[in-house]
C-alpha atoms as a PDB file:
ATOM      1  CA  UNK A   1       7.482  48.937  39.756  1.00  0.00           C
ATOM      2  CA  UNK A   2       9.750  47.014  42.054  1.00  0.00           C
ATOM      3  CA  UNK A   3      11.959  44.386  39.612  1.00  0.00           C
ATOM      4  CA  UNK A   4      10.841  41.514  41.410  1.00  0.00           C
ATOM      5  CA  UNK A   5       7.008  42.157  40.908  1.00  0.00           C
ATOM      6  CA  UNK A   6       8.270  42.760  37.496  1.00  0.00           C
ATOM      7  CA  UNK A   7       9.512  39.062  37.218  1.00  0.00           C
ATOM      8  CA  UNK A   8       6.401  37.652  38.983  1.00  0.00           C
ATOM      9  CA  UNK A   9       4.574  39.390  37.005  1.00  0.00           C
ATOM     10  CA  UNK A  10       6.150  37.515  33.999  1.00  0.00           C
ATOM     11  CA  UNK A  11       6.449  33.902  35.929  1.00  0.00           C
ATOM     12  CA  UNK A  12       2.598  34.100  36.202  1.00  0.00           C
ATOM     13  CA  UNK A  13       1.947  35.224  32.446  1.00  0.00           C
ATOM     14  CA  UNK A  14       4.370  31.748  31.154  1.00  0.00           C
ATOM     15  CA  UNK A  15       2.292  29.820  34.060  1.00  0.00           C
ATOM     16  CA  UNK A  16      -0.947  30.887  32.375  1.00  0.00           C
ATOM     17  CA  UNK A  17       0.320  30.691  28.573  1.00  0.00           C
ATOM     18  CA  UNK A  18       1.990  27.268  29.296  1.00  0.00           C
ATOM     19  CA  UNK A  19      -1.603  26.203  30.754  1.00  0.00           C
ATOM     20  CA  UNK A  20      -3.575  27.723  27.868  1.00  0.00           C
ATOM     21  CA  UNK A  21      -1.753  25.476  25.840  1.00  0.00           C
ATOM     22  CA  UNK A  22      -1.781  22.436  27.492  1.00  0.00           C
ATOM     23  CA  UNK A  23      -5.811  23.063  27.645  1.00  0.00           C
ATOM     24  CA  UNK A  24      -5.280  23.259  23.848  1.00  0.00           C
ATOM     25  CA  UNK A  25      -3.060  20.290  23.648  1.00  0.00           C
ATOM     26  CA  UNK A  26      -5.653  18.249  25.302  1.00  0.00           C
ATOM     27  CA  UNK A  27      -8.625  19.361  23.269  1.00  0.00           C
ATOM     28  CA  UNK A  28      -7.184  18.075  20.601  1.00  0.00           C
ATOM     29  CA  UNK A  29      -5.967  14.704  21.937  1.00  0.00           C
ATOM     30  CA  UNK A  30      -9.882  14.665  22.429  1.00  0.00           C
ATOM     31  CA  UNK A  31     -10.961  14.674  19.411  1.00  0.00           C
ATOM     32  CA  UNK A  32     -12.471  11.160  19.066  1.00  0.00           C
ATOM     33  CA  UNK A  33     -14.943  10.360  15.854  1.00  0.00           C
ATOM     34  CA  UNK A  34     -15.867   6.730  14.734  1.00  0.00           C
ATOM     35  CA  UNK A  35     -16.014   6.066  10.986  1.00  0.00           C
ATOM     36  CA  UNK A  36     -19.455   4.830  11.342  1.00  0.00           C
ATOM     37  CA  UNK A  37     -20.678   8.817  12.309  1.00  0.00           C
ATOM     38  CA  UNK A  38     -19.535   9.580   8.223  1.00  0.00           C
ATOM     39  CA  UNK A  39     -21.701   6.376   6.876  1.00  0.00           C
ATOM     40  CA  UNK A  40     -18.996   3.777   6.984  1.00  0.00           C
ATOM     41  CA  UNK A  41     -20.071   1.082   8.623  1.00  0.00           C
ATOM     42  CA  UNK A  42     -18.321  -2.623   7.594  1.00  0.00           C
ATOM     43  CA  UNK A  43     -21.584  -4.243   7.222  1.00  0.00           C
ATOM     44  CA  UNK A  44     -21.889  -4.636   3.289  1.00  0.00           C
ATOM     45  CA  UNK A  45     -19.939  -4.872   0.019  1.00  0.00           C
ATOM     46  CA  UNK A  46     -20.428  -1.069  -0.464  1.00  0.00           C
ATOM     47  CA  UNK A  47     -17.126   1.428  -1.329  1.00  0.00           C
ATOM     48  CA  UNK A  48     -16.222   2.919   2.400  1.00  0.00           C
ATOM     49  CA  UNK A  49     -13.649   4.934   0.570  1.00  0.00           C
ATOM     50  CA  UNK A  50     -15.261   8.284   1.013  1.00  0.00           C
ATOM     51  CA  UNK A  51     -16.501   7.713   3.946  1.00  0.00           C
ATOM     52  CA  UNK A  52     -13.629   6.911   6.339  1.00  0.00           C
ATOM     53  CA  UNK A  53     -11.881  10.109   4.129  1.00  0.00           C
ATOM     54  CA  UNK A  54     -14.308  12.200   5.730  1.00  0.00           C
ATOM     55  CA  UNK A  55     -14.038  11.728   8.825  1.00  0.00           C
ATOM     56  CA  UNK A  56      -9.975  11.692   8.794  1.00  0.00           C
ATOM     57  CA  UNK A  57     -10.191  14.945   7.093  1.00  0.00           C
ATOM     58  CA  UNK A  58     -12.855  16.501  10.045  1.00  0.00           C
ATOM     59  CA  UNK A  59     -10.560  15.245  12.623  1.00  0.00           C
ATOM     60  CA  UNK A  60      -7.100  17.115  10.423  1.00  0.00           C
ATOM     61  CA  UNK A  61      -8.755  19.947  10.325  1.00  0.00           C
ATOM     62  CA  UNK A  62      -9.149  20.205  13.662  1.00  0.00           C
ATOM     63  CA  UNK A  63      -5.840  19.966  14.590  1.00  0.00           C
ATOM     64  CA  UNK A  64      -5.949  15.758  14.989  1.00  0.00           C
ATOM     65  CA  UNK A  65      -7.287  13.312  17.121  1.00  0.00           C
ATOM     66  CA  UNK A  66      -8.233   9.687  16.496  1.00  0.00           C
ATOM     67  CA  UNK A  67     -10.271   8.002  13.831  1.00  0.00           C
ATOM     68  CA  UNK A  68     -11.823   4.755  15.728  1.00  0.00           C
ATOM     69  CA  UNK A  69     -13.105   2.063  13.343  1.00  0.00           C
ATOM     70  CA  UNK A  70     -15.871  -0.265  14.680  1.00  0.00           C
ATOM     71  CA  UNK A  71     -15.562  -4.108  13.683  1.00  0.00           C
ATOM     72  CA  UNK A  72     -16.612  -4.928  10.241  1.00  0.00           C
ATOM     73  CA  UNK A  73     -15.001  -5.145   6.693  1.00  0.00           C
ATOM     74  CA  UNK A  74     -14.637  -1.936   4.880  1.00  0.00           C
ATOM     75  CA  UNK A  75     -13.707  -2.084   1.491  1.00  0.00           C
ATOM     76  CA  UNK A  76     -11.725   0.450   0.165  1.00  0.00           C
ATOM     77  CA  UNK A  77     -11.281   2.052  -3.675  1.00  0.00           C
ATOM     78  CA  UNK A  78      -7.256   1.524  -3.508  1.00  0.00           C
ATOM     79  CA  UNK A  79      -6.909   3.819  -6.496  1.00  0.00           C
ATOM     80  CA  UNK A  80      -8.384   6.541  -4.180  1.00  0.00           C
ATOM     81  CA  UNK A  81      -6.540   5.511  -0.914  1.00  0.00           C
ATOM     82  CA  UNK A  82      -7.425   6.116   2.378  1.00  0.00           C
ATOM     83  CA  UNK A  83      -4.737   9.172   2.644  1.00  0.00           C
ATOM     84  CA  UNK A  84      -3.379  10.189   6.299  1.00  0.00           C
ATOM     85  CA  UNK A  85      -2.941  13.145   7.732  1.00  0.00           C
ATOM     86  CA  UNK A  86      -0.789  14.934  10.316  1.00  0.00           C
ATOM     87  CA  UNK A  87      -1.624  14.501  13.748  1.00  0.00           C
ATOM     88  CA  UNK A  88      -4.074  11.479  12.783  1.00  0.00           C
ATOM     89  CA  UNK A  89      -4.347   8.232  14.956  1.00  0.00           C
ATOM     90  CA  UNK A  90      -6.194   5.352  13.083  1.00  0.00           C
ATOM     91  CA  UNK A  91      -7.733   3.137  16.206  1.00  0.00           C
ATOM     92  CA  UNK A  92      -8.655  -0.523  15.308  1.00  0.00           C
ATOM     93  CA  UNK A  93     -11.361  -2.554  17.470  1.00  0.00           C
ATOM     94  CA  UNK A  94     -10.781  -6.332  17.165  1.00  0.00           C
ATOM     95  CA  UNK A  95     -12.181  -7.684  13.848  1.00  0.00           C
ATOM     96  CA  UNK A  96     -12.058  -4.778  11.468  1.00  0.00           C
ATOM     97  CA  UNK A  97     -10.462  -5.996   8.199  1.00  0.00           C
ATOM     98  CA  UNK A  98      -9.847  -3.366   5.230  1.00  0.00           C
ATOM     99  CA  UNK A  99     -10.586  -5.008   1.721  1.00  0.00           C
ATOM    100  CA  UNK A 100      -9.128  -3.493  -1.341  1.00  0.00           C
ATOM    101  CA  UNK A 101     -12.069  -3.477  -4.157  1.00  0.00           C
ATOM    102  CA  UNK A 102     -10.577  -4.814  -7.772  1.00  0.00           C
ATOM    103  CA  UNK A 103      -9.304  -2.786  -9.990  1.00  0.00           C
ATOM    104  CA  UNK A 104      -6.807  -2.964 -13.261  1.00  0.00           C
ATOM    105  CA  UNK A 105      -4.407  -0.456 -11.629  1.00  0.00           C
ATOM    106  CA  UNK A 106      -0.824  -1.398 -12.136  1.00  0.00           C
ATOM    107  CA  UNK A 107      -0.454   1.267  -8.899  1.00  0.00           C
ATOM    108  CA  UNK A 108      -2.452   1.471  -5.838  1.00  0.00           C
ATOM    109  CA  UNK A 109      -2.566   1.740  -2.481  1.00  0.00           C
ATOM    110  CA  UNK A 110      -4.774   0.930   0.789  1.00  0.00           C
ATOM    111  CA  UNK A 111      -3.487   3.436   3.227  1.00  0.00           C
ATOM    112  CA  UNK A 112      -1.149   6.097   1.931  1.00  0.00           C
ATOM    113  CA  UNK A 113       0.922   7.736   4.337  1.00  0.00           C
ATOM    114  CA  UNK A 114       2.750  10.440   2.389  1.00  0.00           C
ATOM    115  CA  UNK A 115       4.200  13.897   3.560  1.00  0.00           C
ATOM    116  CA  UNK A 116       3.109  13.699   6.845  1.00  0.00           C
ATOM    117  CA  UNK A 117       4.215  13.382  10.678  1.00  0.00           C
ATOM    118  CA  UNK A 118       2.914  11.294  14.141  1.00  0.00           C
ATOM    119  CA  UNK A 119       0.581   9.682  11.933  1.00  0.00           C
ATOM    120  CA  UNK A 120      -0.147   6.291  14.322  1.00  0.00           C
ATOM    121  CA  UNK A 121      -2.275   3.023  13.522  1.00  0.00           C
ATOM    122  CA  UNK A 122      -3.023   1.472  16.582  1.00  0.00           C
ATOM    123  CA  UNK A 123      -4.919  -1.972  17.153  1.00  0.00           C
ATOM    124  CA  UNK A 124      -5.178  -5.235  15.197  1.00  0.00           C
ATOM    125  CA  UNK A 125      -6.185  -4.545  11.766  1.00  0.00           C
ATOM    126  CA  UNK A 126      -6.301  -7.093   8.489  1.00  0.00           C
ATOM    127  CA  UNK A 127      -5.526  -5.563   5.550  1.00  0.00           C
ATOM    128  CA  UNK A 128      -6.440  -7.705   2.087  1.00  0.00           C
ATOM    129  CA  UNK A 129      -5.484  -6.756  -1.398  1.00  0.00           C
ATOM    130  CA  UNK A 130      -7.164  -7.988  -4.455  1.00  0.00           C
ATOM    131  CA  UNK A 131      -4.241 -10.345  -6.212  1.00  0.00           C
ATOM    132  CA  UNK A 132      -6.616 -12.475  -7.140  1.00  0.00           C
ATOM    133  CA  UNK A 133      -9.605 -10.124  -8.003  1.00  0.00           C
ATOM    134  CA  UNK A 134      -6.855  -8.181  -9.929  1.00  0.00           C
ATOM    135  CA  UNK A 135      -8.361  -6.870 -13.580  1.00  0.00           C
ATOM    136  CA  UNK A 136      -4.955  -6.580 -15.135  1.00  0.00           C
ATOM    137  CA  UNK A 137      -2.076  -8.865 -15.344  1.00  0.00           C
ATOM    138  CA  UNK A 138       0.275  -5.960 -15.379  1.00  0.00           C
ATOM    139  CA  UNK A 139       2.228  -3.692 -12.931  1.00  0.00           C
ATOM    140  CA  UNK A 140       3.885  -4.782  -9.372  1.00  0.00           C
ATOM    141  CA  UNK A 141       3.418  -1.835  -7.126  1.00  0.00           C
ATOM    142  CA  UNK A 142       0.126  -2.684  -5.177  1.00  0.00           C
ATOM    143  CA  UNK A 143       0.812  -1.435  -1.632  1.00  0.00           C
ATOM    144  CA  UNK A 144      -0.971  -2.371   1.489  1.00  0.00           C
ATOM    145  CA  UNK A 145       0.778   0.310   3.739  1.00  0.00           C
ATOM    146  CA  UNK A 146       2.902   2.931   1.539  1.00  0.00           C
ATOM    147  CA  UNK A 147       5.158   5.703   3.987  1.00  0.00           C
ATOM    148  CA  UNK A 148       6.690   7.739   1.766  1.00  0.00           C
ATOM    149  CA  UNK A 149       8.438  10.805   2.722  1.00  0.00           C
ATOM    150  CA  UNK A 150       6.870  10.771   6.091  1.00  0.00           C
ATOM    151  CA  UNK A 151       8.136  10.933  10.187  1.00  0.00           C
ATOM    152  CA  UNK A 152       7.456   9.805  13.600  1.00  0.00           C
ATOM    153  CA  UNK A 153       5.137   7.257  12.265  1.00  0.00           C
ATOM    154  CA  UNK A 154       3.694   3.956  15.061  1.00  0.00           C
ATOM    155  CA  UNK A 155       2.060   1.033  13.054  1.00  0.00           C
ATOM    156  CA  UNK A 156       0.938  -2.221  15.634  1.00  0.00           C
ATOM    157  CA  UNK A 157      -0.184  -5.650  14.611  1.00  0.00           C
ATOM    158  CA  UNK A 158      -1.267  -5.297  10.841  1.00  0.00           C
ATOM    159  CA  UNK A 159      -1.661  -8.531   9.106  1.00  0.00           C
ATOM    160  CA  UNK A 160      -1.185  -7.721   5.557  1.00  0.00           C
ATOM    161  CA  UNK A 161      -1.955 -10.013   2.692  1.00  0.00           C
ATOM    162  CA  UNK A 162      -2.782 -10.831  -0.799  1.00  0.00           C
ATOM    163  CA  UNK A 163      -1.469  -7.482  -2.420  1.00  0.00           C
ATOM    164  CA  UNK A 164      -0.929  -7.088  -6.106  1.00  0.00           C
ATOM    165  CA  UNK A 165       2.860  -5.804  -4.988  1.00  0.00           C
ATOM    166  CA  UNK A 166       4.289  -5.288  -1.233  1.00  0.00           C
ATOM    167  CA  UNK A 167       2.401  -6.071   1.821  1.00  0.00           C
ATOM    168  CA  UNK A 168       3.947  -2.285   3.597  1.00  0.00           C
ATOM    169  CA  UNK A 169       6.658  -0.285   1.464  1.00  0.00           C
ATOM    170  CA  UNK A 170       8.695   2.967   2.958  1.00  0.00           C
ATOM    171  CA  UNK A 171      10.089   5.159   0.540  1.00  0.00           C
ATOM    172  CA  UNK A 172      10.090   8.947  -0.634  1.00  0.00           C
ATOM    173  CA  UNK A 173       8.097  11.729  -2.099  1.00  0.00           C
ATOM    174  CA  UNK A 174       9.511  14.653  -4.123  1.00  0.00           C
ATOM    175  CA  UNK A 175       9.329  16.446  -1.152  1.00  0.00           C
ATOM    176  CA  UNK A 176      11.527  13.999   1.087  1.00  0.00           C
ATOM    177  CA  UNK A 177      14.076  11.752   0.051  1.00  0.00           C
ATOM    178  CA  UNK A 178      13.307   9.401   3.047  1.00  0.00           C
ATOM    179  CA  UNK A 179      10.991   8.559   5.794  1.00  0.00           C
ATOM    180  CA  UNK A 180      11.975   8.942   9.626  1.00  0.00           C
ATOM    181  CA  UNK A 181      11.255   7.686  12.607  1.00  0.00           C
ATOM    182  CA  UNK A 182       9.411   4.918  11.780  1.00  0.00           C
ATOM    183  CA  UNK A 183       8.792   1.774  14.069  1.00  0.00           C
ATOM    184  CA  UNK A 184       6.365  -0.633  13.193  1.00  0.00           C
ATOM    185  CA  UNK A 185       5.529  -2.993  15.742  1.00  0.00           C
ATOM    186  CA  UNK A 186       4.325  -7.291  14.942  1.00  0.00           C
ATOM    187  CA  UNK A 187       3.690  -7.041  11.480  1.00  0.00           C
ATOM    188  CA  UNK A 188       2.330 -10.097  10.050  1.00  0.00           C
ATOM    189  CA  UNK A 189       3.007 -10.340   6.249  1.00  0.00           C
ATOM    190  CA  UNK A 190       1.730 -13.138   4.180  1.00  0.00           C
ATOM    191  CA  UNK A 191       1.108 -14.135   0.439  1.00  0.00           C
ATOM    192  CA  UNK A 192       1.768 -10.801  -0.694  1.00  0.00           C
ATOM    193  CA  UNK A 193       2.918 -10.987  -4.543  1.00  0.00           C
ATOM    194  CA  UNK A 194       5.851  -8.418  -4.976  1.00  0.00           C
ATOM    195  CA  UNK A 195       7.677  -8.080  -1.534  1.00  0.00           C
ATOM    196  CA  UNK A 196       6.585  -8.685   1.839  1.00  0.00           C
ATOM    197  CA  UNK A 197       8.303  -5.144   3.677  1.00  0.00           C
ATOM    198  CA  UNK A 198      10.088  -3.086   0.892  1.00  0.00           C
ATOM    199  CA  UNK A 199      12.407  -0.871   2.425  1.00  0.00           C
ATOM    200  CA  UNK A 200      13.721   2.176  -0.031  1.00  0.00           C
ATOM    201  CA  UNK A 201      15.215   5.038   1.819  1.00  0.00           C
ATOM    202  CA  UNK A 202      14.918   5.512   5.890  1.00  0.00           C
ATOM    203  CA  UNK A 203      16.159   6.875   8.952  1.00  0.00           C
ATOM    204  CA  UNK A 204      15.441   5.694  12.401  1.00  0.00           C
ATOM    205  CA  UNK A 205      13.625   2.464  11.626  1.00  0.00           C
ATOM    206  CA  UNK A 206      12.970  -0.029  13.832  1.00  0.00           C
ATOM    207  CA  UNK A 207      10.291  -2.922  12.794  1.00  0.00           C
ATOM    208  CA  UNK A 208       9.961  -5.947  15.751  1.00  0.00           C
ATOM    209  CA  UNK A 209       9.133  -9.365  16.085  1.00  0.00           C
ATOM    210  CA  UNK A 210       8.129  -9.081  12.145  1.00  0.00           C
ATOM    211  CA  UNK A 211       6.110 -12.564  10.335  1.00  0.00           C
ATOM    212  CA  UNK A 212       6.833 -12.724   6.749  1.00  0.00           C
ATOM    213  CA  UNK A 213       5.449 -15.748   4.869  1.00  0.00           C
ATOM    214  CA  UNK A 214       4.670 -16.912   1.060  1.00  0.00           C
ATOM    215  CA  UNK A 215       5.703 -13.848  -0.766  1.00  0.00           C
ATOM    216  CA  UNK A 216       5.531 -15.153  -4.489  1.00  0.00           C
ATOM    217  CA  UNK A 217       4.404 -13.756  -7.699  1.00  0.00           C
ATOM    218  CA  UNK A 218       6.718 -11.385  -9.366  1.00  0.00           C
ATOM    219  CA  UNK A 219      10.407 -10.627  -8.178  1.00  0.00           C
ATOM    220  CA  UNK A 220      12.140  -9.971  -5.867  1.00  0.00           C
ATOM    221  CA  UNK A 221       9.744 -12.513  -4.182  1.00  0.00           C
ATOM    222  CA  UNK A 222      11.662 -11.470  -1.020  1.00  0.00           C
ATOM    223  CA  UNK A 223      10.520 -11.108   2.849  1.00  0.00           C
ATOM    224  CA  UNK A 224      12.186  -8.024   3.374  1.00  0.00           C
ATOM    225  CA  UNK A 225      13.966  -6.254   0.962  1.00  0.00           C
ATOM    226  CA  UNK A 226      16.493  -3.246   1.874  1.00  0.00           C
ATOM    227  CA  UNK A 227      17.002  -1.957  -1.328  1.00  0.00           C
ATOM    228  CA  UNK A 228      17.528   2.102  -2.543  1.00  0.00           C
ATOM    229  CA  UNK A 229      16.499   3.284  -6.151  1.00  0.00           C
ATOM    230  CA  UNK A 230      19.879   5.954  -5.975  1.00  0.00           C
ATOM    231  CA  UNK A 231      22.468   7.072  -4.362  1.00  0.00           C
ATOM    232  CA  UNK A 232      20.631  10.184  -2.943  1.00  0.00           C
ATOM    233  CA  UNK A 233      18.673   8.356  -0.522  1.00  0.00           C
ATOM    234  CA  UNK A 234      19.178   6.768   2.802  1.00  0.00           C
ATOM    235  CA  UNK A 235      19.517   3.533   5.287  1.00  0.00           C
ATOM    236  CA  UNK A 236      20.768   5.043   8.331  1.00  0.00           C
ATOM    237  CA  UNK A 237      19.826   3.456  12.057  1.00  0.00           C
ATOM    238  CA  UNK A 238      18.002   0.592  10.392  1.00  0.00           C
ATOM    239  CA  UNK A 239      16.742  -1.878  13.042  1.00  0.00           C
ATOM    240  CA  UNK A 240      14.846  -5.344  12.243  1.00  0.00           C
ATOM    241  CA  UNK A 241      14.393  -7.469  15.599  1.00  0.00           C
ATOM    242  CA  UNK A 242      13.495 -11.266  15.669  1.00  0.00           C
ATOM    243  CA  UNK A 243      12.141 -11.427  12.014  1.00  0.00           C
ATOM    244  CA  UNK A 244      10.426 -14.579  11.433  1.00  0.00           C
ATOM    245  CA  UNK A 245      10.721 -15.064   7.558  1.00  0.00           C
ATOM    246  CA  UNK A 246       9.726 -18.279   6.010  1.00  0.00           C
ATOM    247  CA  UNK A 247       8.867 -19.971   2.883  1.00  0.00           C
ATOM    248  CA  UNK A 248       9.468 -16.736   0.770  1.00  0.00           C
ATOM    249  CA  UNK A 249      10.230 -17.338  -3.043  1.00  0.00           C
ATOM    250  CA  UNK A 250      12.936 -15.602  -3.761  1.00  0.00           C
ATOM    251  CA  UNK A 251      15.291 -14.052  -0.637  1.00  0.00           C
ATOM    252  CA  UNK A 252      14.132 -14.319   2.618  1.00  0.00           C
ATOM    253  CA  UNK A 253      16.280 -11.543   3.659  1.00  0.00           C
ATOM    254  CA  UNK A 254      17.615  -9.326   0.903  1.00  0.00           C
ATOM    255  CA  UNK A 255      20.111  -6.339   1.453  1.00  0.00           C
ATOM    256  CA  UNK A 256      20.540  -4.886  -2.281  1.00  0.00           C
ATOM    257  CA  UNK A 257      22.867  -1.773  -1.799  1.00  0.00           C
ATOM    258  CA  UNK A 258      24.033  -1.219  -5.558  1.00  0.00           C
ATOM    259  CA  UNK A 259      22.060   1.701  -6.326  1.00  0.00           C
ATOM    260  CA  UNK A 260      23.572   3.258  -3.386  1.00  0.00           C
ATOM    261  CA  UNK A 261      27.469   3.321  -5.083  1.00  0.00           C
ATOM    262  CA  UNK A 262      29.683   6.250  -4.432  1.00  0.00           C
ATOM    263  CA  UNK A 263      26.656   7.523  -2.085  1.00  0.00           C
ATOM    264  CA  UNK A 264      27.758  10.442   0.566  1.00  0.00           C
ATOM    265  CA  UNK A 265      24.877   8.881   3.124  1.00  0.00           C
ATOM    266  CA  UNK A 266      26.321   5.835   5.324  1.00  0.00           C
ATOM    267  CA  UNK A 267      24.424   2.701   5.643  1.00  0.00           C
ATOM    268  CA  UNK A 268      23.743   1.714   9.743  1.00  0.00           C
ATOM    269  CA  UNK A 269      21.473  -1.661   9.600  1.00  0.00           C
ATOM    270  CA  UNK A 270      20.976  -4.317  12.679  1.00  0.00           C
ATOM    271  CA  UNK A 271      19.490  -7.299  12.581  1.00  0.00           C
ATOM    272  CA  UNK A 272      19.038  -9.145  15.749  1.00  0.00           C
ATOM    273  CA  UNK A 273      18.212 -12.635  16.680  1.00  0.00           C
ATOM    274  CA  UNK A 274      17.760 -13.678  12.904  1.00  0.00           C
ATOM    275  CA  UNK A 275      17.858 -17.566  13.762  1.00  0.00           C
ATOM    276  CA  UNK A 276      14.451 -17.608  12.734  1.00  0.00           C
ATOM    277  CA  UNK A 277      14.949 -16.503   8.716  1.00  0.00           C
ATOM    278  CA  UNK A 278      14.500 -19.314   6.863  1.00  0.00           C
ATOM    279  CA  UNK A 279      15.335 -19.512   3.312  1.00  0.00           C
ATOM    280  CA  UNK A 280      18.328 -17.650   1.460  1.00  0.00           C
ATOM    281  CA  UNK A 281      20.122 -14.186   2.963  1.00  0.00           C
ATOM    282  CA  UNK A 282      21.583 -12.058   0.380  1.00  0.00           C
ATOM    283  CA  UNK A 283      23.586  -9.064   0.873  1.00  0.00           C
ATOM    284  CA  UNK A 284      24.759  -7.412  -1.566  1.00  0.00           C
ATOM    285  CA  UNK A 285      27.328  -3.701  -0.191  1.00  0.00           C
ATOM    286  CA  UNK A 286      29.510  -2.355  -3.023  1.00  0.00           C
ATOM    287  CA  UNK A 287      33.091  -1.437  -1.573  1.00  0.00           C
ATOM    288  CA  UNK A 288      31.867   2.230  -2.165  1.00  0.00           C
ATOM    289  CA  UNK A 289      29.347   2.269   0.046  1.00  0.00           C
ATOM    290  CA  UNK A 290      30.281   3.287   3.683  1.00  0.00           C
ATOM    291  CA  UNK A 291      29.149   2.154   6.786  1.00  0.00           C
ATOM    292  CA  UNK A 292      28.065  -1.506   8.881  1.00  0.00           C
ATOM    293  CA  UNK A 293      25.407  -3.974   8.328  1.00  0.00           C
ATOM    294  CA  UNK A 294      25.350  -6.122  11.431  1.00  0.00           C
ATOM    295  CA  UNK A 295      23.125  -9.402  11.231  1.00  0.00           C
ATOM    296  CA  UNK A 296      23.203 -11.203  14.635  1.00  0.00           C
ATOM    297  CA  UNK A 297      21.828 -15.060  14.918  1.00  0.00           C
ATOM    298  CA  UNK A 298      21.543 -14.309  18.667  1.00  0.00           C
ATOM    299  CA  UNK A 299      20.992 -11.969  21.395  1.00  0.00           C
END
C-alpha cells in the first residue's frame, strides 16, 4: 500500500475517533434531570435530602450532566448533605431556597463538595442554616458551602445565611491538602455565626464582587478569614475583588498566617478595590513565611 494512502488512511480513523468522542462529549453535556423527577419538589416541610441525592447520583453515574431545581424550598438533613459529584452542574431557577432542617450537630453541612472536580452551581440560590433552630449550644463548624480538597469548581450568586458556623468554607480532605481552581462569583454572605468565607488552604482562587454582612456569634466573627490550620497547606494565587464587608463583629478582613511558619509553600494573595471593607483589617505574616499579600484601595 502506497505510504500516502497509508496516512489517509490514519487522518480519517483520528477524524472519526475525534468525532465519536465529541458525540460522547455531548451526550453527556445532555444529560438534564430536574429534582422534582426523584420526588423533591419544594412545596412542603418534608426532608428533600434523599431525594435531590438521587438524582445527582443518576446523573454521576452517567458520566454528568446538570441537576435543575424548580422554585420552591427544599429542606435538607445537613447531617446527610447534599454531596457533589464529578462532572455535576447544580442549575438554580429563580426562587429556590435550600433550608437546613435542625439538628444538635456540632458539624454539618448543606452542600458538600469534597474530592471532586468541575463541580458548578449555577443560578441564584438562598441557602439558610438553622442558628436559631439549632438543638445544641455547642460546636462552630456549620457550613453552608464546604470545598474541601476539590478543583475547577464555578459557584454564582449564593446568598448564604444564618449558619451555625461559616456561610462557604474551602479547605482539605485527607486526600488533598488544598482546593484548586476555585472562583466563586457574587456571593452574598449575611448573619452567618462563625465566619462569613473561611478560607484554609487554596490555589487559584478568585471570589468577585463578594457581600459579607453581620457575621456574629462565636469567633473569629470575621467577613473573610484567610487563615491555614499548618504549615503543609497552601494560599497561592489568592484573588478577592471589590469585597463589600460591613458590620462584621470581629475582623472584617482577616489574614491569619501563623500556622503557616517556616512553611515551604509561598503565600500570593490580591485584594483589589477594598475601599468598600468596613470595619477592622488584620494581617497577621510571620517573617518566615514567604511571599506578597497585596491589598489595593483602588483600581
Amino acid at each position: 500500500m502506497p505510504k500516502s494512502i497509508k496516512i489517509s488512511i490514519i487522518s480519517i480513523l483520528v477524524i472519526v475517533v475525534s468525532f465519536l468522542a465529541s458525540l460522547l462529549y455531548l451526550q453527556k453535556e445532555l444529560i438534564n434531570v430536574s429534582v422534582a423527577s426523584f420526588k423533591a419538589n419544594g412545596k412542603d416541610k418534608n426532608d428533600d435530602t434523599k431525594y435531590i441525592q438521587e438524582a445527582i447520583n443518576f446523573v454521576a453515574k452517567k458520566g454528568g450532566g446538570t441537576v435543575s431545581f424548580p422554585k420552591g424550598t427544599y429542606f435538607i438533613n445537613t447531617i446527610e448533605s447534599i454531596s457533589l459529584k464529578k462532572n455535576i452542574t447544580l442549575k438554580f431557577n429563580d426562587g429556590v431556597i435550600l433550608k437546613a432542617i435542625p439538628n444538635a450537630s456540632p458539624n454539618y453541612a448543606i452542600l458538600s463538595i469534597h474530592d471532586v472536580s468541575n463541580v458548578r452551581l449555577e443560578g441564584k440560590v438562598e441557602i439558610i442554616g438553622d442558628r436559631y433552630q439549632h438543638e445544641d449550644n455547642s460546636g462552630e463548624w456549620g457550613f453552608g458551602i464546604s470545598i474541601r480538597g476539590s478543583n475547577d469548581i464555578y459557584i454564582e450568586h449564593p446568598l448564604v445565611s444564618n449558619l451555625w458556623g461559616d456561610g462557604i468554607y474551602i479547605g482539605v480532605t485527607k486526600k488533598q491538602n488544598y482546593s484548586k481552581n476555585i472562583t466563586i462569583l457574587n456571593p452574598k454572605m449575611n448573619n452567618n455565626r462563625r465566619q462569613g468565607i473561611s478560607i484554609i488552604s487554596a490555589i487559584n482562587l478568585k471570589i468577585i464582587n463578594p457581600t459579607v454582612s453581620n457575621t456574629n456569634g462565636i469567633a473569629p466573627e470575621s467577613g473573610i478569614d484567610l487563615e491555614p490550620n499548618n504549615n503543609h497547606e497552601y494560599l497561592q494565587n489568592i484573588l478577592i475583588l471589590n469585597p463589600v464587608l460591613n458590620k462584621n463583629k470581629g475582623y472584617s478582613f482577616l489574614i491569619y498566617l501563623k500556622n503557616l511558619e517556616n512553611s515551604k509553600n509561598n503565600v500570593s494573595i490580591t485584594v483589589k478595590n477594598s475601599d468598600r471593607i468596613t470595619g477592622n483589617i488584620r494581617v497577621e505574616k510571620p517573617e518566615s513565611v514567604k511571599g506578597y499579600i497585596n491589598i489595593k484601595y483602588g483600581k
